[in-house]
C-alpha atoms as a PDB file:
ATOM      1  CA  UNK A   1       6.770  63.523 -65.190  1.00  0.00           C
ATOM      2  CA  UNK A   2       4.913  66.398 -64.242  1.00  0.00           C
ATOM      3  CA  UNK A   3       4.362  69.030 -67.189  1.00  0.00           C
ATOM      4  CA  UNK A   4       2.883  72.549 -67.304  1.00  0.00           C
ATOM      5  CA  UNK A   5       3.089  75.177 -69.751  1.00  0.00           C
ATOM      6  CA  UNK A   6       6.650  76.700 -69.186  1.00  0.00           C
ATOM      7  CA  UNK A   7       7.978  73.745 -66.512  1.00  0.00           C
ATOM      8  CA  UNK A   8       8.112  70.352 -66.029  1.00  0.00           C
ATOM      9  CA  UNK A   9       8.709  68.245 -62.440  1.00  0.00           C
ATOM     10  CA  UNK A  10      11.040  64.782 -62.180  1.00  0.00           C
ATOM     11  CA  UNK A  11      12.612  62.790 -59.994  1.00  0.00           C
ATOM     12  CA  UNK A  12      15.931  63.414 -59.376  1.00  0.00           C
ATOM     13  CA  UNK A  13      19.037  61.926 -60.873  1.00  0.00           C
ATOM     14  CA  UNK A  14      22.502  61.023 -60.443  1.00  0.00           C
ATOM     15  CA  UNK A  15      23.418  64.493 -62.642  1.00  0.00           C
ATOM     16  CA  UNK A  16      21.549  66.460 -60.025  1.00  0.00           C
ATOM     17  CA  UNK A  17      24.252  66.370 -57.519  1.00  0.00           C
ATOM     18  CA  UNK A  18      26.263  69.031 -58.117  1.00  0.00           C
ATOM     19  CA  UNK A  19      22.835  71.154 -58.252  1.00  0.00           C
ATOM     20  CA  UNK A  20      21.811  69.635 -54.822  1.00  0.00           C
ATOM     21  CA  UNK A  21      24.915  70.039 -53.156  1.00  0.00           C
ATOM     22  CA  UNK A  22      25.259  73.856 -53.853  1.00  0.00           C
ATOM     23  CA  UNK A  23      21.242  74.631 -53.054  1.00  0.00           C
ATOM     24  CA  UNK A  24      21.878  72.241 -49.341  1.00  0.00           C
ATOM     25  CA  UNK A  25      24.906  73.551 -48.696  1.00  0.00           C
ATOM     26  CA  UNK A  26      23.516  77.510 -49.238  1.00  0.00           C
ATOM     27  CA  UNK A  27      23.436  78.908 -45.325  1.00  0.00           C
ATOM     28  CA  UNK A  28      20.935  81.129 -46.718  1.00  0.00           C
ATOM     29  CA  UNK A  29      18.391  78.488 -47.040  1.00  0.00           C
ATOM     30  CA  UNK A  30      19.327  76.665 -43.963  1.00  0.00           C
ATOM     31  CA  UNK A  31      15.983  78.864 -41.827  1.00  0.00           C
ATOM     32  CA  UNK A  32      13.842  76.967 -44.353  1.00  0.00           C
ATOM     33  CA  UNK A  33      15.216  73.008 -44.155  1.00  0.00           C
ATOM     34  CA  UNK A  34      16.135  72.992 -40.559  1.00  0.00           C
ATOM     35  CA  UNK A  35      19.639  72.562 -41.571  1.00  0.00           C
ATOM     36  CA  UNK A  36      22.408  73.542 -39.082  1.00  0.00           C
ATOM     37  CA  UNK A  37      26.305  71.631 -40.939  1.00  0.00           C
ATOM     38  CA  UNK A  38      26.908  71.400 -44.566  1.00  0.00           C
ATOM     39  CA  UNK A  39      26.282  68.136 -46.720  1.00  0.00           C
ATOM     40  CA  UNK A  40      28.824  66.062 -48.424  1.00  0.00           C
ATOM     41  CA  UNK A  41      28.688  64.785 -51.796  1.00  0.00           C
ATOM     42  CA  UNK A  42      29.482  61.412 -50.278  1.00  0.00           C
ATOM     43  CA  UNK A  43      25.692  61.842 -48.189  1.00  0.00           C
ATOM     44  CA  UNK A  44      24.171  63.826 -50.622  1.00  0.00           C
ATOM     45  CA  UNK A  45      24.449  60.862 -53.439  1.00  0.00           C
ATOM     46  CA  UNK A  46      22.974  58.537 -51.416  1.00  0.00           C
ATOM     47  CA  UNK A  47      20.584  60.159 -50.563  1.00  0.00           C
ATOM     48  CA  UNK A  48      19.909  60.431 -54.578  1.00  0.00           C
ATOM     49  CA  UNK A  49      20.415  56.738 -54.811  1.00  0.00           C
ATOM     50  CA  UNK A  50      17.758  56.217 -52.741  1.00  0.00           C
ATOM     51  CA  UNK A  51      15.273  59.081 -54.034  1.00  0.00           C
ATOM     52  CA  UNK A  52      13.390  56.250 -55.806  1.00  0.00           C
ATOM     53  CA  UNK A  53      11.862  54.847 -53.219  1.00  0.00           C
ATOM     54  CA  UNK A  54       7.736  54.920 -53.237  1.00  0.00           C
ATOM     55  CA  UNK A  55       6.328  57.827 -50.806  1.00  0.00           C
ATOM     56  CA  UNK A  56       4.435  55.384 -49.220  1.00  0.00           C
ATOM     57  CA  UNK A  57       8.153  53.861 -47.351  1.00  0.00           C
ATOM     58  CA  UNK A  58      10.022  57.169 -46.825  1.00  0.00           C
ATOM     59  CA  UNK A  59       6.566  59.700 -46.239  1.00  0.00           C
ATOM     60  CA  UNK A  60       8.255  62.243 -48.672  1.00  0.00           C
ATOM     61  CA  UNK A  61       8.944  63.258 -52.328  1.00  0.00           C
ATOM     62  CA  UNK A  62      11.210  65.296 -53.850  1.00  0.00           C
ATOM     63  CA  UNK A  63      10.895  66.356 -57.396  1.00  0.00           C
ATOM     64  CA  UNK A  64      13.582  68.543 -59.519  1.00  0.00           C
ATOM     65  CA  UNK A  65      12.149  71.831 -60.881  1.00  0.00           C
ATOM     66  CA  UNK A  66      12.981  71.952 -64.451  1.00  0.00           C
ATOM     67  CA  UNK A  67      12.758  74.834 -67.391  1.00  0.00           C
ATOM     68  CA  UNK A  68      11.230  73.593 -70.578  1.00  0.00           C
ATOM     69  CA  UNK A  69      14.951  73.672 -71.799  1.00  0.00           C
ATOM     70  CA  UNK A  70      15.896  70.737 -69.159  1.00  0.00           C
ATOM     71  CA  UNK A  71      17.862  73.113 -66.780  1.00  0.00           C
ATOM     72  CA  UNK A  72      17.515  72.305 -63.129  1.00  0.00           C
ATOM     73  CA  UNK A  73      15.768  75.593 -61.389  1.00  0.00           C
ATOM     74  CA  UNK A  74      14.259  74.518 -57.773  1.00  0.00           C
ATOM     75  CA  UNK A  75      12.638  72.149 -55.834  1.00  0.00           C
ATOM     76  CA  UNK A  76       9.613  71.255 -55.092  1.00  0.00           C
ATOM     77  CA  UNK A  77       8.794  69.129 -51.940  1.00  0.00           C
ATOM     78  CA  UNK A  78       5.640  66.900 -50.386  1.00  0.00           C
ATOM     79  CA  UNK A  79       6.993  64.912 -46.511  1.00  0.00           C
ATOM     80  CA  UNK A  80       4.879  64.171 -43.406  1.00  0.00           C
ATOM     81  CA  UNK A  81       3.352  62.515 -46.135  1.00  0.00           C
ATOM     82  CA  UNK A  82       0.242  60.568 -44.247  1.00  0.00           C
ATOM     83  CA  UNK A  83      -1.882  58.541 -46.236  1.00  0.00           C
ATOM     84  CA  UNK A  84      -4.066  57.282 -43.400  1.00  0.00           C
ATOM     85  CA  UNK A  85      -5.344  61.261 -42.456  1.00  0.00           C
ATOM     86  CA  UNK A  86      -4.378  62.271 -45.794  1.00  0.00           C
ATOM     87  CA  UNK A  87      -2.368  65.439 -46.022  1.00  0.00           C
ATOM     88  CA  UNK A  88       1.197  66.104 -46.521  1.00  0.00           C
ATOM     89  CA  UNK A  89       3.922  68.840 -46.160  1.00  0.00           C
ATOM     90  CA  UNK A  90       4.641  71.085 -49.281  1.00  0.00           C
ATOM     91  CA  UNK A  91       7.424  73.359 -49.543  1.00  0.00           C
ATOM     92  CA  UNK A  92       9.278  74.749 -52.515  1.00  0.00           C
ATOM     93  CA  UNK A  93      12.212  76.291 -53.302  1.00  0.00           C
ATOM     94  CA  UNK A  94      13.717  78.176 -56.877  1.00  0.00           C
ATOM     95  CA  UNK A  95      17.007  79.765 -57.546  1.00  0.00           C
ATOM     96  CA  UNK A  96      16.884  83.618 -57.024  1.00  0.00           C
ATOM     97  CA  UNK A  97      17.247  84.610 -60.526  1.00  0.00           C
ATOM     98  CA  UNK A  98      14.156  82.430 -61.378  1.00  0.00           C
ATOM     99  CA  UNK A  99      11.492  83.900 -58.893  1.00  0.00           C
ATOM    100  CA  UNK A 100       8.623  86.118 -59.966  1.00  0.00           C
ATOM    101  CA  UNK A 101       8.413  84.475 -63.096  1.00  0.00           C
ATOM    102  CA  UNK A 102       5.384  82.398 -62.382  1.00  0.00           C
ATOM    103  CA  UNK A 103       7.718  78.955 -61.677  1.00  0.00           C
ATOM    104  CA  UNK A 104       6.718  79.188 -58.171  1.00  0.00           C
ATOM    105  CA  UNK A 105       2.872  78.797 -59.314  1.00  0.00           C
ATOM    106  CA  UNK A 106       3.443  76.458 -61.969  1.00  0.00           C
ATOM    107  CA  UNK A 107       4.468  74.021 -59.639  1.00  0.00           C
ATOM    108  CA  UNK A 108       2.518  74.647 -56.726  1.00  0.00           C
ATOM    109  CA  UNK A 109      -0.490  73.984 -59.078  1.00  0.00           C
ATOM    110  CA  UNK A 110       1.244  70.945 -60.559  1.00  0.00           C
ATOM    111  CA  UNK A 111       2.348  69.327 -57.031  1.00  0.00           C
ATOM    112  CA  UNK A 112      -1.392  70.190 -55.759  1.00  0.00           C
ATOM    113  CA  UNK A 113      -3.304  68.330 -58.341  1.00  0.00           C
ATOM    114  CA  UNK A 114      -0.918  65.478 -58.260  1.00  0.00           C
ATOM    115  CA  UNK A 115      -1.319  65.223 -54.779  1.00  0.00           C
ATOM    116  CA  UNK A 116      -5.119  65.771 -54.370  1.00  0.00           C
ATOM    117  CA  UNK A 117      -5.730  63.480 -57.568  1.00  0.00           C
ATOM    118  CA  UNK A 118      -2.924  60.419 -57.593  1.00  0.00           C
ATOM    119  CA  UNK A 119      -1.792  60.313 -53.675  1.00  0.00           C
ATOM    120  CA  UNK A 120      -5.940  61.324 -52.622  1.00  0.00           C
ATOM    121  CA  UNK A 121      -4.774  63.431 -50.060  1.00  0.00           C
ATOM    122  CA  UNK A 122      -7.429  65.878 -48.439  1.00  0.00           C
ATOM    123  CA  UNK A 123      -5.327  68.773 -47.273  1.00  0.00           C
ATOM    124  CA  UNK A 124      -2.177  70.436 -47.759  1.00  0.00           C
ATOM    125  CA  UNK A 125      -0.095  72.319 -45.582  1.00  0.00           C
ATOM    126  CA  UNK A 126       3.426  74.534 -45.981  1.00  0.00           C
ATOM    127  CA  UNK A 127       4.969  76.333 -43.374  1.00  0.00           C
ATOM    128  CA  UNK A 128       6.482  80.009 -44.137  1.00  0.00           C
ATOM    129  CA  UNK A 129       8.344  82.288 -42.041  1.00  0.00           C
ATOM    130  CA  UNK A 130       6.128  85.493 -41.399  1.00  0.00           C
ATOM    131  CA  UNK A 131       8.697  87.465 -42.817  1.00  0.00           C
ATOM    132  CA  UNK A 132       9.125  86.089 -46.056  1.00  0.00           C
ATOM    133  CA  UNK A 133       6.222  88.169 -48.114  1.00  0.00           C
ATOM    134  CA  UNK A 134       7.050  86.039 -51.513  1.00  0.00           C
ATOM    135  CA  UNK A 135       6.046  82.840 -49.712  1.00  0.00           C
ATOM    136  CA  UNK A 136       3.117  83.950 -48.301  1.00  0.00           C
ATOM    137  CA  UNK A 137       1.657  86.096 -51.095  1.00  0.00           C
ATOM    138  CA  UNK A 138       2.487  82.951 -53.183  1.00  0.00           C
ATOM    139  CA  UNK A 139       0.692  80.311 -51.000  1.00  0.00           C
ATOM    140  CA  UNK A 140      -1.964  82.551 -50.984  1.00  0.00           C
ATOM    141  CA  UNK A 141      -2.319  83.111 -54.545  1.00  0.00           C
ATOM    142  CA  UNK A 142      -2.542  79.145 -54.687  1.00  0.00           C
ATOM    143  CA  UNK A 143      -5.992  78.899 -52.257  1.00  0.00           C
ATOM    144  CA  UNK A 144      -3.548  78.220 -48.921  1.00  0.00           C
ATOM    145  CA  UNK A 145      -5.097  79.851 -46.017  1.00  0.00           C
ATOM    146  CA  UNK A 146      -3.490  81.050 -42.885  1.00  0.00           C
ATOM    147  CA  UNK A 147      -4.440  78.686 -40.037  1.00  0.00           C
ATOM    148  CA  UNK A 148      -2.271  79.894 -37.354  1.00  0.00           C
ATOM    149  CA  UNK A 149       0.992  82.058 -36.482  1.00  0.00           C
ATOM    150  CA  UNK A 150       3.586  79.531 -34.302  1.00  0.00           C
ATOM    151  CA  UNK A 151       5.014  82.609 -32.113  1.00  0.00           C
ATOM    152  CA  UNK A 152       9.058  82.888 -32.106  1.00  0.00           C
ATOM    153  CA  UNK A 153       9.247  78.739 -33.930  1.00  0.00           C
ATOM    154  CA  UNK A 154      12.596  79.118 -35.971  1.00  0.00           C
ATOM    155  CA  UNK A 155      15.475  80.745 -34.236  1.00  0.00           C
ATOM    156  CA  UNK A 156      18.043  82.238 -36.644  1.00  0.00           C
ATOM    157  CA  UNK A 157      21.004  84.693 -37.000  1.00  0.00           C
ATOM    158  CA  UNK A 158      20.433  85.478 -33.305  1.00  0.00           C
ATOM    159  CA  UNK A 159      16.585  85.892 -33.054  1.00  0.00           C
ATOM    160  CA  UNK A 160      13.314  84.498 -33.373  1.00  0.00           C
ATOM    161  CA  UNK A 161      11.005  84.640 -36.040  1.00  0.00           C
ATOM    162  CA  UNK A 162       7.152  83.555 -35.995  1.00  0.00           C
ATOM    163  CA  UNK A 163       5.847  81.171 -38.913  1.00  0.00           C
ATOM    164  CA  UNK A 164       3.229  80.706 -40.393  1.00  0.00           C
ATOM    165  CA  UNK A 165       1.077  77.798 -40.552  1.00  0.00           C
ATOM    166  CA  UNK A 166      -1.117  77.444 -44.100  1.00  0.00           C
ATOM    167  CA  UNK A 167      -3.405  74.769 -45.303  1.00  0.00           C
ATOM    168  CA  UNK A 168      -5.206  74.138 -48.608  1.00  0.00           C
ATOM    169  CA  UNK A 169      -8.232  71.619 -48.082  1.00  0.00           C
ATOM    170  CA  UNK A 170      -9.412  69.984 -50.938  1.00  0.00           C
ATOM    171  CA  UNK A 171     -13.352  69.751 -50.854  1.00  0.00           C
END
């Protein structure tokens, strides 16, 4: 487990699903995972029977977001996890009534140092939507730099919108 001052970070559980299905079955979300159908419950617990399994087999990890009070609040993801050029994926996500309350921060600097200490990984990157201010003001904030804009990359609701590509090297 990964604790700061007012969150903590843990795999997930079996009691997560309900929590799981209602964030990966939220359309408004779907931009940001590259979803396009809904989940079952059926898929989505086994997918959370198999969340054990070391992030050197499946490439990612997925850790539950969790208030000092043990209430599920986000996500908090590393994938393209690659060990031999070390650097991985990192994307987060928190319930709406949770944001700008320093969560997203907490765990970005939580997720960071794990990676950059335990996995040795070099360099970071997250991919935003150049639209979504929060994102990039919080990436930012962490020491992520802007690398590069990926003109009209995600097409949603009937138009294109550029993202962002930011990186965090650790030197």
């Amino acid at each position: 487990m990964l604790r700061g001052k007012h969150i903590y970070l843990r795999t997930l559980e079996p009691e997560d699903l309900e929590f799981l299905y209602r964030l990966e079955n939220n359309p408004e979300v779907w931009e940001i995972s590259g979803t396009l159908i809904p989940y079952s419950k059926h898929v989505l617990k086994r997918y959370l029977e198999n969340a054990h399994r070391d992030i050197y087999d499946v490439k990612q990890l997925r850790l539950c977001i969790c208030t000092t009070n043990d209430v599920v609040i986000g996500f908090v993801d590393l994938f393209d996890f690659d060990p031999k050029n070390r650097r991985a994926g990192i994307g987060i996500i928190v319930v709406a009534d949770e944001q700008n309350k320093g969560v997203g921060s907490e765990t970005l600097e939580l997720l960071c140092d794990y990676a950059f200490s335990v996995l040795d990984v070099r360099q970071l990157y997250a991919n935003v939507t150049t639209d979504n201010e929060r994102s990039l003001h919080l990436f930012s904030k962490m020491g992520f730099q802007q690398v590069g804009i990926k003109k009209d990359w995600i097409y949603c609701n009937g138009r294109y919108m550029d993202e962002a590509l930011l990186q965090k090297i650790n030197t």
